[in-house]
PDB file of N, CA and C in Angstrom:
ATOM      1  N   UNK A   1      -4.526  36.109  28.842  1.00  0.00           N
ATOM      2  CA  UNK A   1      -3.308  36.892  28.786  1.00  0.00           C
ATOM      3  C   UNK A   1      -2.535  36.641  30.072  1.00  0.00           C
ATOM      4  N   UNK A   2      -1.347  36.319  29.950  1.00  0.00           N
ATOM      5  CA  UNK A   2      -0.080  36.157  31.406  1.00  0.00           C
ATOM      6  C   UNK A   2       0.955  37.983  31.019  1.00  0.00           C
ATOM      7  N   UNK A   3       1.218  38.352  32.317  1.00  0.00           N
ATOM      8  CA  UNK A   3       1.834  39.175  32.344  1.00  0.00           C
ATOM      9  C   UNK A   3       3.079  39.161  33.177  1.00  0.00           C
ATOM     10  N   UNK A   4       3.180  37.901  33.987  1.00  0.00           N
ATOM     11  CA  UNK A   4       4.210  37.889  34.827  1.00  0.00           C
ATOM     12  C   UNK A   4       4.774  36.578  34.454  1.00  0.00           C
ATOM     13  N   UNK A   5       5.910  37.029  34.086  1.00  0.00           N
ATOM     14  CA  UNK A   5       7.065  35.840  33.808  1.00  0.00           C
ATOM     15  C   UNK A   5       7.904  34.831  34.504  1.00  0.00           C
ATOM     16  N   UNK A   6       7.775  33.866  34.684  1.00  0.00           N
ATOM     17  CA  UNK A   6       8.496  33.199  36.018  1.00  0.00           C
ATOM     18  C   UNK A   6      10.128  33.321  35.254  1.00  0.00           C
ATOM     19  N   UNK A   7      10.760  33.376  36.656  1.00  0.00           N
ATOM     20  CA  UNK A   7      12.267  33.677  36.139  1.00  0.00           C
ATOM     21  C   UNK A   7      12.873  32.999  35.163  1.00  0.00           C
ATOM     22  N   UNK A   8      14.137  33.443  34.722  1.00  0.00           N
ATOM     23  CA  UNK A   8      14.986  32.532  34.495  1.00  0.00           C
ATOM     24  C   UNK A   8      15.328  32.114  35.110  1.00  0.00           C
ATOM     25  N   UNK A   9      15.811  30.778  34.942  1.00  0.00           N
ATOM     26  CA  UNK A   9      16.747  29.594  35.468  1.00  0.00           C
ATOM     27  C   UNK A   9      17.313  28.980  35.094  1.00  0.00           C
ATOM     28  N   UNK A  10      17.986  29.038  34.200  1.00  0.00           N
ATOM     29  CA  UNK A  10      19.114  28.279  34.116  1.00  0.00           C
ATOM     30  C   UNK A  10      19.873  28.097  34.208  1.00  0.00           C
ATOM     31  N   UNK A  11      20.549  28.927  35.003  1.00  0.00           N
ATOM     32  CA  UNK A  11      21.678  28.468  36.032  1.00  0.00           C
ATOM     33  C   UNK A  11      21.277  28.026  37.133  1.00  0.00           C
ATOM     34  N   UNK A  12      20.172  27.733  37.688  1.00  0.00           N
ATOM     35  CA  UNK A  12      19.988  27.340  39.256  1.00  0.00           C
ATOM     36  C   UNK A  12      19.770  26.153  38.704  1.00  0.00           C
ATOM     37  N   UNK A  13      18.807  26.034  37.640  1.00  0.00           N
ATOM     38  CA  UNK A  13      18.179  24.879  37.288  1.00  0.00           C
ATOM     39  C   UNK A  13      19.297  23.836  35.897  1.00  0.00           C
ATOM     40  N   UNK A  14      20.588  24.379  36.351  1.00  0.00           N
ATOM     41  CA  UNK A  14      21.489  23.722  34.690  1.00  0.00           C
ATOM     42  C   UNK A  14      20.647  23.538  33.890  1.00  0.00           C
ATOM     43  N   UNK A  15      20.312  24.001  33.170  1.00  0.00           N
ATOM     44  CA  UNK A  15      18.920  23.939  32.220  1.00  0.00           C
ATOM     45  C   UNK A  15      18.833  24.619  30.877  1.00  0.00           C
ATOM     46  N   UNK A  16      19.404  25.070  29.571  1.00  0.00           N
ATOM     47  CA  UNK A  16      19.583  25.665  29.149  1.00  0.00           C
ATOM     48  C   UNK A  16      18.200  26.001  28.435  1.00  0.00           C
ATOM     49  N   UNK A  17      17.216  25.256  28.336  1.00  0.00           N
ATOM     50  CA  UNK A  17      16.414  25.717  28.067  1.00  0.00           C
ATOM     51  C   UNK A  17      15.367  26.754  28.819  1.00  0.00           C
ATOM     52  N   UNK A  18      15.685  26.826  29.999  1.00  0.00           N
ATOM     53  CA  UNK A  18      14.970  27.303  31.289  1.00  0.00           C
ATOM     54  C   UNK A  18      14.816  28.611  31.039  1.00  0.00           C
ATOM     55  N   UNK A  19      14.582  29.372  30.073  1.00  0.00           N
ATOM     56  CA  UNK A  19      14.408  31.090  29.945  1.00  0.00           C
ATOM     57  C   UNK A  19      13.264  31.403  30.574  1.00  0.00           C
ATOM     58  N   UNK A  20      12.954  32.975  30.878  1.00  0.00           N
ATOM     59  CA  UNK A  20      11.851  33.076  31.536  1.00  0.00           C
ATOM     60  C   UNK A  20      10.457  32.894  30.313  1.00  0.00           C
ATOM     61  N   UNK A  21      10.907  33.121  28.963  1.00  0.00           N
ATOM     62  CA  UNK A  21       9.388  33.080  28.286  1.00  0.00           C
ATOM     63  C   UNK A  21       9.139  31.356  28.379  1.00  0.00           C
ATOM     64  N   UNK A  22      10.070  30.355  27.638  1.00  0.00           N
ATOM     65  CA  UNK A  22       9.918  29.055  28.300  1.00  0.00           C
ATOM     66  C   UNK A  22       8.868  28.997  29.585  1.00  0.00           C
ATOM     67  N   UNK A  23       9.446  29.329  30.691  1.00  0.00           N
ATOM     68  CA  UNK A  23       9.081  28.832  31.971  1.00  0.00           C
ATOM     69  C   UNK A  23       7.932  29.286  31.948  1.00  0.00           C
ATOM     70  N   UNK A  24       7.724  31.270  31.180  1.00  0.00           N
ATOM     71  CA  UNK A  24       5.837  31.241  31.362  1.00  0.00           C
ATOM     72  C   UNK A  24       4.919  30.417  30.334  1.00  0.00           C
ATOM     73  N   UNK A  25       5.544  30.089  29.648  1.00  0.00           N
ATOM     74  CA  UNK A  25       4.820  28.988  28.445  1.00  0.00           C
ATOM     75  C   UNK A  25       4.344  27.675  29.347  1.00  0.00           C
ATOM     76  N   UNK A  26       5.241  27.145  29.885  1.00  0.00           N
ATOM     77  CA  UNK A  26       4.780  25.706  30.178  1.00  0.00           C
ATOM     78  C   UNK A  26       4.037  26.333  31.679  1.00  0.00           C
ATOM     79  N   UNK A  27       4.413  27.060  32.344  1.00  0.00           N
ATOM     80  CA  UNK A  27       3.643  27.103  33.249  1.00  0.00           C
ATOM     81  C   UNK A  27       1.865  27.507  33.144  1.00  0.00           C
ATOM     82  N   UNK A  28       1.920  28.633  32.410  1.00  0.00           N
ATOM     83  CA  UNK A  28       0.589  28.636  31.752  1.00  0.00           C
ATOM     84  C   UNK A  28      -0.146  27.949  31.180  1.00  0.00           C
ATOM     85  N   UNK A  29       0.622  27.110  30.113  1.00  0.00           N
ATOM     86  CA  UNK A  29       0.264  25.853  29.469  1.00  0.00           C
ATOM     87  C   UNK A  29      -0.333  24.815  30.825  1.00  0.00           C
ATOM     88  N   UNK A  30       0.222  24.780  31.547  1.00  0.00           N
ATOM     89  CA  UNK A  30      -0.271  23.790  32.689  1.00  0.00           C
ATOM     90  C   UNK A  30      -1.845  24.117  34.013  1.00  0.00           C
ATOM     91  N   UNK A  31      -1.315  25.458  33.617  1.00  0.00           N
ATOM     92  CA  UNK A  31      -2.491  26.183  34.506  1.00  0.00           C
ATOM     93  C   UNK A  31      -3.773  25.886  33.645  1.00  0.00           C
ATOM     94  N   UNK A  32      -3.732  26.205  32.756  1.00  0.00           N
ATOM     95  CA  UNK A  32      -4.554  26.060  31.651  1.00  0.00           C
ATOM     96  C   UNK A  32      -5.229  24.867  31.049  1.00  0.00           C
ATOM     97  N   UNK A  33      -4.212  23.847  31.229  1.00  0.00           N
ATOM     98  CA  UNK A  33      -4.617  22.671  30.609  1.00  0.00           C
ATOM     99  C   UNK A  33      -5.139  22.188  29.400  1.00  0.00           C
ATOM    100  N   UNK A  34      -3.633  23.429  28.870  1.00  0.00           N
ATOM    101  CA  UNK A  34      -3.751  23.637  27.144  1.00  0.00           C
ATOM    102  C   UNK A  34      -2.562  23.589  26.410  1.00  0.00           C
ATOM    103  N   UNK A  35      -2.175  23.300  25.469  1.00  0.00           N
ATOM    104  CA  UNK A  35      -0.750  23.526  24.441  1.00  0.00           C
ATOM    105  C   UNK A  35      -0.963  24.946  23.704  1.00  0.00           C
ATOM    106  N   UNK A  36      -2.355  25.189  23.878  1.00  0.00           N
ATOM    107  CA  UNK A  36      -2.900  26.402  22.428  1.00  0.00           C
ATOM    108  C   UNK A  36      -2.819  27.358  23.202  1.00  0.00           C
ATOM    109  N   UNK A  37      -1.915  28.751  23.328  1.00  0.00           N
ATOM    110  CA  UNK A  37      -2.131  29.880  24.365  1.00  0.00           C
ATOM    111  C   UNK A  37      -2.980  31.100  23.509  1.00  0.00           C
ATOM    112  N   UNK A  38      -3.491  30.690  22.035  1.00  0.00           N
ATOM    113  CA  UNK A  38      -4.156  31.181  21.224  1.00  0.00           C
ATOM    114  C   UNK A  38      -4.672  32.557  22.062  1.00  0.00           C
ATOM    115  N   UNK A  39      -4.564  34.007  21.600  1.00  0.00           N
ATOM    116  CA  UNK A  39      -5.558  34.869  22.516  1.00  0.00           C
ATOM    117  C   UNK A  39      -4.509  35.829  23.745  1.00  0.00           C
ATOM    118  N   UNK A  40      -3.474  34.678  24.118  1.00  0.00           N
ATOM    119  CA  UNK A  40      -2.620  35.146  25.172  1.00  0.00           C
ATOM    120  C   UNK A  40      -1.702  36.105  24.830  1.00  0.00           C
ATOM    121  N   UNK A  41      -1.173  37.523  25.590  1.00  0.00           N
ATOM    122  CA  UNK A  41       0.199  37.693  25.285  1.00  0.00           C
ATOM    123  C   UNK A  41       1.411  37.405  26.115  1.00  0.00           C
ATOM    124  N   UNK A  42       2.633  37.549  25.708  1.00  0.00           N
ATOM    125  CA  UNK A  42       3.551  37.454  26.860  1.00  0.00           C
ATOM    126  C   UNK A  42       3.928  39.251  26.413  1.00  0.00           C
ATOM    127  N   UNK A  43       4.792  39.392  28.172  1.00  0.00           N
ATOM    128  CA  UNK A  43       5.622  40.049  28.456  1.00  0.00           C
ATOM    129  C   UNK A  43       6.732  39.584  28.901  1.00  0.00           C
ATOM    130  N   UNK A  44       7.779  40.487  28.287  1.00  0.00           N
ATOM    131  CA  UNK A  44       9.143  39.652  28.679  1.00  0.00           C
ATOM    132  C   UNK A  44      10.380  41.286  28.538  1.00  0.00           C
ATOM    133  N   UNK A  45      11.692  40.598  29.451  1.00  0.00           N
ATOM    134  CA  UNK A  45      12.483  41.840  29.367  1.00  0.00           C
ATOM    135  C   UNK A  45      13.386  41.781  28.577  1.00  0.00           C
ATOM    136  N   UNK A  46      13.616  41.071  27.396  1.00  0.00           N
ATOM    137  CA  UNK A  46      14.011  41.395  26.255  1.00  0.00           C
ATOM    138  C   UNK A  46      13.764  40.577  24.893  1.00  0.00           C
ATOM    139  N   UNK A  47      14.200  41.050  23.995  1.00  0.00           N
ATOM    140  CA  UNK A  47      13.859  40.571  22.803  1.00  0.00           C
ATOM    141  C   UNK A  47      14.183  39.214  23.049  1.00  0.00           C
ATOM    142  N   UNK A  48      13.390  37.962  22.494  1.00  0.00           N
ATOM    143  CA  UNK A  48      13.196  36.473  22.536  1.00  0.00           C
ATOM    144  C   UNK A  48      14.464  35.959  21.921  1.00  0.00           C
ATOM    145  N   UNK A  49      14.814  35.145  22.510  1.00  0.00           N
ATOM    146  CA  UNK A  49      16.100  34.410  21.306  1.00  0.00           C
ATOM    147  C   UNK A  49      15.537  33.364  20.224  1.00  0.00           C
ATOM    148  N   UNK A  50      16.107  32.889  19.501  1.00  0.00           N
ATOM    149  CA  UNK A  50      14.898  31.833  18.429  1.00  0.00           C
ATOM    150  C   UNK A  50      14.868  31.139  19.486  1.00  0.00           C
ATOM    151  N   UNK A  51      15.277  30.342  20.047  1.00  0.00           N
ATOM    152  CA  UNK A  51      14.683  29.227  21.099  1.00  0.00           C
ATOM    153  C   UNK A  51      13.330  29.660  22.146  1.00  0.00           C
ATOM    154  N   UNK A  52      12.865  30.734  21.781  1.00  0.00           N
ATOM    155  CA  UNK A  52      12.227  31.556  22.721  1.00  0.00           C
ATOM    156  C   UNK A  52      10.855  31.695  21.773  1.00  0.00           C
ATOM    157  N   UNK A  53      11.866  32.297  20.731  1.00  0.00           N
ATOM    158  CA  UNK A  53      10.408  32.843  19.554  1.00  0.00           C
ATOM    159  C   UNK A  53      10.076  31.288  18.935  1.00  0.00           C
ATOM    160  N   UNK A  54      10.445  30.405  18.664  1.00  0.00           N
ATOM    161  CA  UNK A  54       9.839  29.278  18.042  1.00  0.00           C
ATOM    162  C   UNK A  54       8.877  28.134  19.568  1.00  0.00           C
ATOM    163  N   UNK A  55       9.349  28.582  20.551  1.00  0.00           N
ATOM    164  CA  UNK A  55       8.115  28.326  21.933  1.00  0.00           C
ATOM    165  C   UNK A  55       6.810  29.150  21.639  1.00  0.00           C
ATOM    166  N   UNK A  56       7.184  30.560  21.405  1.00  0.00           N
ATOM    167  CA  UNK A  56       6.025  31.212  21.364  1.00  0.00           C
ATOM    168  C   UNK A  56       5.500  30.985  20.238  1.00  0.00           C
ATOM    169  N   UNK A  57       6.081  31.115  19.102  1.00  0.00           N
ATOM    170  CA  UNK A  57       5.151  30.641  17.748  1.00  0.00           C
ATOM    171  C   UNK A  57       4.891  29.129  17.925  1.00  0.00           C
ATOM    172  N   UNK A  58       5.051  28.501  17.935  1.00  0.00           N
ATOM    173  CA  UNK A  58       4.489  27.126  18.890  1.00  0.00           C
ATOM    174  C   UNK A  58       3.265  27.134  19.575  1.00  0.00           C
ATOM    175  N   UNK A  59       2.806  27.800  20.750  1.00  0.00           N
ATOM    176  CA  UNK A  59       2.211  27.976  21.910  1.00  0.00           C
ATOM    177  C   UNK A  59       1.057  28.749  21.072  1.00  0.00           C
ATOM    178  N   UNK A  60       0.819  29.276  19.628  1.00  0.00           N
ATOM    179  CA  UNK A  60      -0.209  30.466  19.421  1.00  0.00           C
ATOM    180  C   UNK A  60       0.036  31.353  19.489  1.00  0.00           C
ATOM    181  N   UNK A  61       1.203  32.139  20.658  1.00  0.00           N
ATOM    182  CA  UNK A  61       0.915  33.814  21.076  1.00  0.00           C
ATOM    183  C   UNK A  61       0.908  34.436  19.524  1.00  0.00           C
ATOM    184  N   UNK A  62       0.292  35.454  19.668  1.00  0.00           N
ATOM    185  CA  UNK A  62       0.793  36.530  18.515  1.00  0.00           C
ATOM    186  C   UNK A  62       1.231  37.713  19.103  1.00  0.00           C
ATOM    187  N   UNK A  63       1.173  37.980  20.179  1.00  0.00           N
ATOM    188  CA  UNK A  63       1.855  39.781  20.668  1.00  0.00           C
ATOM    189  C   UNK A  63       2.543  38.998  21.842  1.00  0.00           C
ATOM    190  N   UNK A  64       3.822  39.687  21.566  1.00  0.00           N
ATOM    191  CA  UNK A  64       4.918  39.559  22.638  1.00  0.00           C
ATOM    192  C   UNK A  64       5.259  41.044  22.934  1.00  0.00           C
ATOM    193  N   UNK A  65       5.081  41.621  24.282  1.00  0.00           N
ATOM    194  CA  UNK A  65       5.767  43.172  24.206  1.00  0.00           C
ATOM    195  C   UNK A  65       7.471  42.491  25.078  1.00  0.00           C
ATOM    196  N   UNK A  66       8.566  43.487  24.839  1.00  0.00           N
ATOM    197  CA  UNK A  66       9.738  42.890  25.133  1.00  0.00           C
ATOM    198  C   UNK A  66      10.458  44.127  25.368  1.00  0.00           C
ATOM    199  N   UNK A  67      11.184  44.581  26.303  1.00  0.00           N
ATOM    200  CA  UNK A  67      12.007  45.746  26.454  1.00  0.00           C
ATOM    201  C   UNK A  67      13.296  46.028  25.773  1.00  0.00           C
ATOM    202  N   UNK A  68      14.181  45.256  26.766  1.00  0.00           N
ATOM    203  CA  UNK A  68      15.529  45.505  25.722  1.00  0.00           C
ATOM    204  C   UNK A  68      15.671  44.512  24.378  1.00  0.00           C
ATOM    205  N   UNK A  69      16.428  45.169  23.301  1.00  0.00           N
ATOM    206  CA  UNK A  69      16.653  44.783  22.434  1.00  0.00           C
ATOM    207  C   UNK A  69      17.484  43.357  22.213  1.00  0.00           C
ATOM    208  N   UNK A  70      17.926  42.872  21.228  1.00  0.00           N
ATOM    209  CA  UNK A  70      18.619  41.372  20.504  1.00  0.00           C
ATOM    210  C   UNK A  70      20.249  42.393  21.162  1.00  0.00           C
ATOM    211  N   UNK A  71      20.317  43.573  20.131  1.00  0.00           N
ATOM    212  CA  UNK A  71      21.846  44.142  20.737  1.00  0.00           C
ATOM    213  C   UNK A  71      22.254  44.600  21.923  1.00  0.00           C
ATOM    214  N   UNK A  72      21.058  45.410  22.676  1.00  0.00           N
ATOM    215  CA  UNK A  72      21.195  45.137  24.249  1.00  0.00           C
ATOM    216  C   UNK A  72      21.497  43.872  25.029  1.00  0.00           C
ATOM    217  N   UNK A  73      20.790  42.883  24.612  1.00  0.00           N
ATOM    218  CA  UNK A  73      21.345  41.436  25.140  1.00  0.00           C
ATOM    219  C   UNK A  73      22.054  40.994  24.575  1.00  0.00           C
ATOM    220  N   UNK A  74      23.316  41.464  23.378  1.00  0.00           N
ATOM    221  CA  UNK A  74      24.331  41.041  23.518  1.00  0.00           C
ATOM    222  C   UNK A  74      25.441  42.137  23.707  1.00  0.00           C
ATOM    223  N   UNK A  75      24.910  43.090  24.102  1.00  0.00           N
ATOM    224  CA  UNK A  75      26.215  43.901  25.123  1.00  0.00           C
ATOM    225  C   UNK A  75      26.624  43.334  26.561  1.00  0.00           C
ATOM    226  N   UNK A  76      25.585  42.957  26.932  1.00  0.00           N
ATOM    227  CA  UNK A  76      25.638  41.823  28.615  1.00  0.00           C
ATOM    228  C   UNK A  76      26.216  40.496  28.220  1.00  0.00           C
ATOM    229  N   UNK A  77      26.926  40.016  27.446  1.00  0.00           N
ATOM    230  CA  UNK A  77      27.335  39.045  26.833  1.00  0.00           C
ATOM    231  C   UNK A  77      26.265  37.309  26.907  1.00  0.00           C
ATOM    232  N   UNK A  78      24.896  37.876  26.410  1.00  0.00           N
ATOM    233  CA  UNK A  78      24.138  36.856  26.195  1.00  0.00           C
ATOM    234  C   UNK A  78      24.398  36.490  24.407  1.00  0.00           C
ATOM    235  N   UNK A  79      24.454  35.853  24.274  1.00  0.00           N
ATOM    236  CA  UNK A  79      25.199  35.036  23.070  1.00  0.00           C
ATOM    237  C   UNK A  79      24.187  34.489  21.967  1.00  0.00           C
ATOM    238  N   UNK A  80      23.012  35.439  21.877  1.00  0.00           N
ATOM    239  CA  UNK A  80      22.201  34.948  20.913  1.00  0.00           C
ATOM    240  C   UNK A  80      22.309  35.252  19.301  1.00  0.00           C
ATOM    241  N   UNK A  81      23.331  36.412  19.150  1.00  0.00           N
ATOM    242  CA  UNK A  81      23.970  36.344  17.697  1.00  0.00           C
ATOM    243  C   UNK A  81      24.068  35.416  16.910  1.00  0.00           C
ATOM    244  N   UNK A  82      24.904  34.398  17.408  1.00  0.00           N
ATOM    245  CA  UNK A  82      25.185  33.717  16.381  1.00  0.00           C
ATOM    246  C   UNK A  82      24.195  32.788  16.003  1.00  0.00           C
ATOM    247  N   UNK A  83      23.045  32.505  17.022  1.00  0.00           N
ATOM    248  CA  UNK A  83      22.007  31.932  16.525  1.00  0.00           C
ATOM    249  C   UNK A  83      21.205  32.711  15.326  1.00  0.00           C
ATOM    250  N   UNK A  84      20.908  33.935  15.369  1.00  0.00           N
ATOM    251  CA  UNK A  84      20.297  34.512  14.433  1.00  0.00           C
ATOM    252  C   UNK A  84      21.284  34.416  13.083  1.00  0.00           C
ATOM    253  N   UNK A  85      22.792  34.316  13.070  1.00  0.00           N
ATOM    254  CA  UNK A  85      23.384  34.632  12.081  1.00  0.00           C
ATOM    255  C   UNK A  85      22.805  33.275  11.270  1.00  0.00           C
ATOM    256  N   UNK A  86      23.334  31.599  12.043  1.00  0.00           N
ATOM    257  CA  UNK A  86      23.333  30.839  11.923  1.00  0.00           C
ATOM    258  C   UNK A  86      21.925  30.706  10.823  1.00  0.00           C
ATOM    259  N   UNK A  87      20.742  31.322  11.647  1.00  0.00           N
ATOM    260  CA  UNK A  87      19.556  31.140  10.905  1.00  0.00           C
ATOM    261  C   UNK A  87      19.476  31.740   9.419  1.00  0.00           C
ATOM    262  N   UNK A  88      20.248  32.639   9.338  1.00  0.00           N
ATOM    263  CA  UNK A  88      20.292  33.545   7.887  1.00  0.00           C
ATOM    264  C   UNK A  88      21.588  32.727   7.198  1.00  0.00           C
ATOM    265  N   UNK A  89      22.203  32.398   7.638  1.00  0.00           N
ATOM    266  CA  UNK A  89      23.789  32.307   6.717  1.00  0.00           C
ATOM    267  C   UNK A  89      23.726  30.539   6.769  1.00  0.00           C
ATOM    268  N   UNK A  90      22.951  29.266   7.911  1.00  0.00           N
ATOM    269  CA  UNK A  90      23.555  28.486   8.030  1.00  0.00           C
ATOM    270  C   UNK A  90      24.737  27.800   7.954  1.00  0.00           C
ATOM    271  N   UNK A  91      25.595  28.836   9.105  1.00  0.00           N
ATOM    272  CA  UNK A  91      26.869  28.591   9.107  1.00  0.00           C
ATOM    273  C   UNK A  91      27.296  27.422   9.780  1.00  0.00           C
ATOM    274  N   UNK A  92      27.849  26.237   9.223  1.00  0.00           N
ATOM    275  CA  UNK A  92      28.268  24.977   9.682  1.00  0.00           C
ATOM    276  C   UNK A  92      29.351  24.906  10.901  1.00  0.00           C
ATOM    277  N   UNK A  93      29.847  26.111  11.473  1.00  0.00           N
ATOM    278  CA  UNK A  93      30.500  26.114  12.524  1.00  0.00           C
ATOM    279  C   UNK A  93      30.065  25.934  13.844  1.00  0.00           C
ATOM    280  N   UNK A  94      28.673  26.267  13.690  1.00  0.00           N
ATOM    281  CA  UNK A  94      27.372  26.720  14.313  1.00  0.00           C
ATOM    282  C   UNK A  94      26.858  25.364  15.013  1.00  0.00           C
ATOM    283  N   UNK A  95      26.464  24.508  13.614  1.00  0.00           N
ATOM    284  CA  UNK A  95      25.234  23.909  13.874  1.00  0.00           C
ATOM    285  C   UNK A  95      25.170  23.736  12.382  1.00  0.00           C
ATOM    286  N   UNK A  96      25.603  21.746  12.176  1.00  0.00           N
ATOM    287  CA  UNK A  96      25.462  21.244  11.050  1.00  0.00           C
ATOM    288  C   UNK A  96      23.997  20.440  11.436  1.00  0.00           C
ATOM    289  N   UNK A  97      23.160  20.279  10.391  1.00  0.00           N
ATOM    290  CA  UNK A  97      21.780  19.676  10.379  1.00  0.00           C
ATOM    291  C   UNK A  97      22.655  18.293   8.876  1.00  0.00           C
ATOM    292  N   UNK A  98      22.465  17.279   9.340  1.00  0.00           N
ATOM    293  CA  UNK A  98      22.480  15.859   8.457  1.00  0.00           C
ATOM    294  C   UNK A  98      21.540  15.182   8.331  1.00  0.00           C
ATOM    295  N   UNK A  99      21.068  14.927   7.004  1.00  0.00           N
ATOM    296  CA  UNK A  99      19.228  14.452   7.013  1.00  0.00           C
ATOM    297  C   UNK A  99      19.773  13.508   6.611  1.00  0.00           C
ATOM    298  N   UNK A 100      19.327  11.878   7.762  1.00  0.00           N
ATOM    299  CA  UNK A 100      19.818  10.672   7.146  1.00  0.00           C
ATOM    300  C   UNK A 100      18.134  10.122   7.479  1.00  0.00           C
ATOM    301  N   UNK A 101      17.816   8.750   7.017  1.00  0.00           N
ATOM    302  CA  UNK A 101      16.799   7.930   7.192  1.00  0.00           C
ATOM    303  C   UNK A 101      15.640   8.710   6.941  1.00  0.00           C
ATOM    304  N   UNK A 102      15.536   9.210   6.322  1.00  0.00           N
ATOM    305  CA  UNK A 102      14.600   9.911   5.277  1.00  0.00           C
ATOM    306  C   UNK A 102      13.256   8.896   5.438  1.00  0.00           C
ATOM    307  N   UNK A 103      13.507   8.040   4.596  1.00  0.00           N
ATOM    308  CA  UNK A 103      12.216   6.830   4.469  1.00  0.00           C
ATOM    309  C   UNK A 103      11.601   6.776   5.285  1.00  0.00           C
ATOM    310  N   UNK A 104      12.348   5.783   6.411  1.00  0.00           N
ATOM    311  CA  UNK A 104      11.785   5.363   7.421  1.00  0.00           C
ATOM    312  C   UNK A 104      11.068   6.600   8.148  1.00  0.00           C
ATOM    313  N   UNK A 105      11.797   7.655   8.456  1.00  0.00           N
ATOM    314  CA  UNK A 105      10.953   8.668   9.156  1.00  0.00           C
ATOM    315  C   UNK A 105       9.781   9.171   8.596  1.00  0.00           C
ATOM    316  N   UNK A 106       9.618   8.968   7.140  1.00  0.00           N
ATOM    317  CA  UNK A 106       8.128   9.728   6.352  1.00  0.00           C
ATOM    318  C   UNK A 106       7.473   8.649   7.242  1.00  0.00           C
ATOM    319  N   UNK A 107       8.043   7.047   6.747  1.00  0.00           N
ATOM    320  CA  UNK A 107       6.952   6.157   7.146  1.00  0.00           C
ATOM    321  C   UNK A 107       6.218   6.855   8.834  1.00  0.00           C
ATOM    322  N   UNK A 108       6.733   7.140   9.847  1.00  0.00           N
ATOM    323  CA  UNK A 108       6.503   7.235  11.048  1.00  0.00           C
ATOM    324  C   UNK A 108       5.476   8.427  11.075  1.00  0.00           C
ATOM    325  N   UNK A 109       5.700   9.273  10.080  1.00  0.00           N
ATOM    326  CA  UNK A 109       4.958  10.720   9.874  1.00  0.00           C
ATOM    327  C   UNK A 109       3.406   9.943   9.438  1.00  0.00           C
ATOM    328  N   UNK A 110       3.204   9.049   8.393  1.00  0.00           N
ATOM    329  CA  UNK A 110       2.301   8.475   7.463  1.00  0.00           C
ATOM    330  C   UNK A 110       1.598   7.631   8.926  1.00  0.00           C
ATOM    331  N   UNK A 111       1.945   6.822   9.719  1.00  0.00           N
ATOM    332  CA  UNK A 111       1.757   6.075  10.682  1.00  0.00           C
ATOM    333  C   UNK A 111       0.504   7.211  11.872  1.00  0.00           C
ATOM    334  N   UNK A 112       1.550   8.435  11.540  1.00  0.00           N
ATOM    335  CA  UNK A 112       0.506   9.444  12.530  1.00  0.00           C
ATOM    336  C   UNK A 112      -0.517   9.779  12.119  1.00  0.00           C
ATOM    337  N   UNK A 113      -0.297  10.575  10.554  1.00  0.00           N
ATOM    338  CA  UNK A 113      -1.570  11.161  10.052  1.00  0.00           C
ATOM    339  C   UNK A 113      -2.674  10.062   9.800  1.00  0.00           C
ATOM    340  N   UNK A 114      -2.118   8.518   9.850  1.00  0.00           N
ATOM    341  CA  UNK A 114      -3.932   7.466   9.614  1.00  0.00           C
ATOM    342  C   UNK A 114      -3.873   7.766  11.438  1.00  0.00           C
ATOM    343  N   UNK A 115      -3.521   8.038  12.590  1.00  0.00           N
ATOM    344  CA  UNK A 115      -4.037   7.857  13.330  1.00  0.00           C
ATOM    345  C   UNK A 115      -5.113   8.401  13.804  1.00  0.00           C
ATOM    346  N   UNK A 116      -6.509   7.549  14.054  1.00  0.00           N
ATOM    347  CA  UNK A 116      -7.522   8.104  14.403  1.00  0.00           C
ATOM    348  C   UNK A 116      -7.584   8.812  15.383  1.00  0.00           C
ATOM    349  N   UNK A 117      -7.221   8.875  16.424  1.00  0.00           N
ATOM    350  CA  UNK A 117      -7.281   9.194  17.790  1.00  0.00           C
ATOM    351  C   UNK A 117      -6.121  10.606  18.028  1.00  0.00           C
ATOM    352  N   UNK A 118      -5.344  11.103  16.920  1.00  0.00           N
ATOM    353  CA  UNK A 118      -4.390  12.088  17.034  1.00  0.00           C
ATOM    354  C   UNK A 118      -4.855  13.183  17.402  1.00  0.00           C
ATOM    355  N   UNK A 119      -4.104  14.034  17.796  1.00  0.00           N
ATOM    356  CA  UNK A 119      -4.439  15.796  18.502  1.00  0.00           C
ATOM    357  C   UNK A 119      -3.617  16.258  18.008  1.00  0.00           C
ATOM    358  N   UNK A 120      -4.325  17.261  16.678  1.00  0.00           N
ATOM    359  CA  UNK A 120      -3.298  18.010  16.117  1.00  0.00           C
ATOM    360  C   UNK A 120      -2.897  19.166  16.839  1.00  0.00           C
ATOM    361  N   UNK A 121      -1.663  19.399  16.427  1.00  0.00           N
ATOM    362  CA  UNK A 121      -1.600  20.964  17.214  1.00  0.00           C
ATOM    363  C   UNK A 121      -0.414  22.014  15.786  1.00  0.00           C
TER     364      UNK A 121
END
């Protein structure tokens, strides 16, 4: 279990991915010398944005405790709305997804799963 979150940064670090649950993911992940945080929880001071919650569902956690809310962080004008809308409505203003080369990419998928030597995660 981690209880202390290394900051945000992404503004020091131009980084947009740099949130503080991010930063305790890989940092733990490294302490650890693991991808699987299976067992772990985070704490964090507000509700996760999807870029946040798909790290942690990623990483294993299953309990995240989180203080302020999704609408508390967007009264401070953190801008994670429209990601959630985006996710329910896939609104193309947002964030168009274009699935081209189909084939070739299964092939690359097929290439992994014969690999003997792979680490699933």
């Amino acid at each position: 279990m981690f209880r202390k979150c290394k900051r945000y940064t992404v503004t020091s670090d131009n980084d947009p991915t740099r949130h503080g649950e991010i930063n305790a993911i890989k940092n733990t992940c490294k302490n650890m010398s693991t991808f699987d945080l299976s067992g772990c929880e985070l704490y964090t001071s507000a509700y996760p944005c999807p870029m946040c919650l798909g790290a942690i569902m990623w990483a294993n956690i299953k309990t995240v405790y989180y203080g302020a809310t999704a609408q508390d962080t967007g009264n401070i004008g953190f801008r994670d709305d429209f990601m959630y809308e985006w996710l329910n409505n896939k609104n193309e203003d947002s964030l168009r997804l274009i699935e081209m080369d189909r084939k070739e990419c299964v092939e690359v998928q097929k290439m992994w799963l014969d690999k003997d030597d792979k680490i699933e995660y």
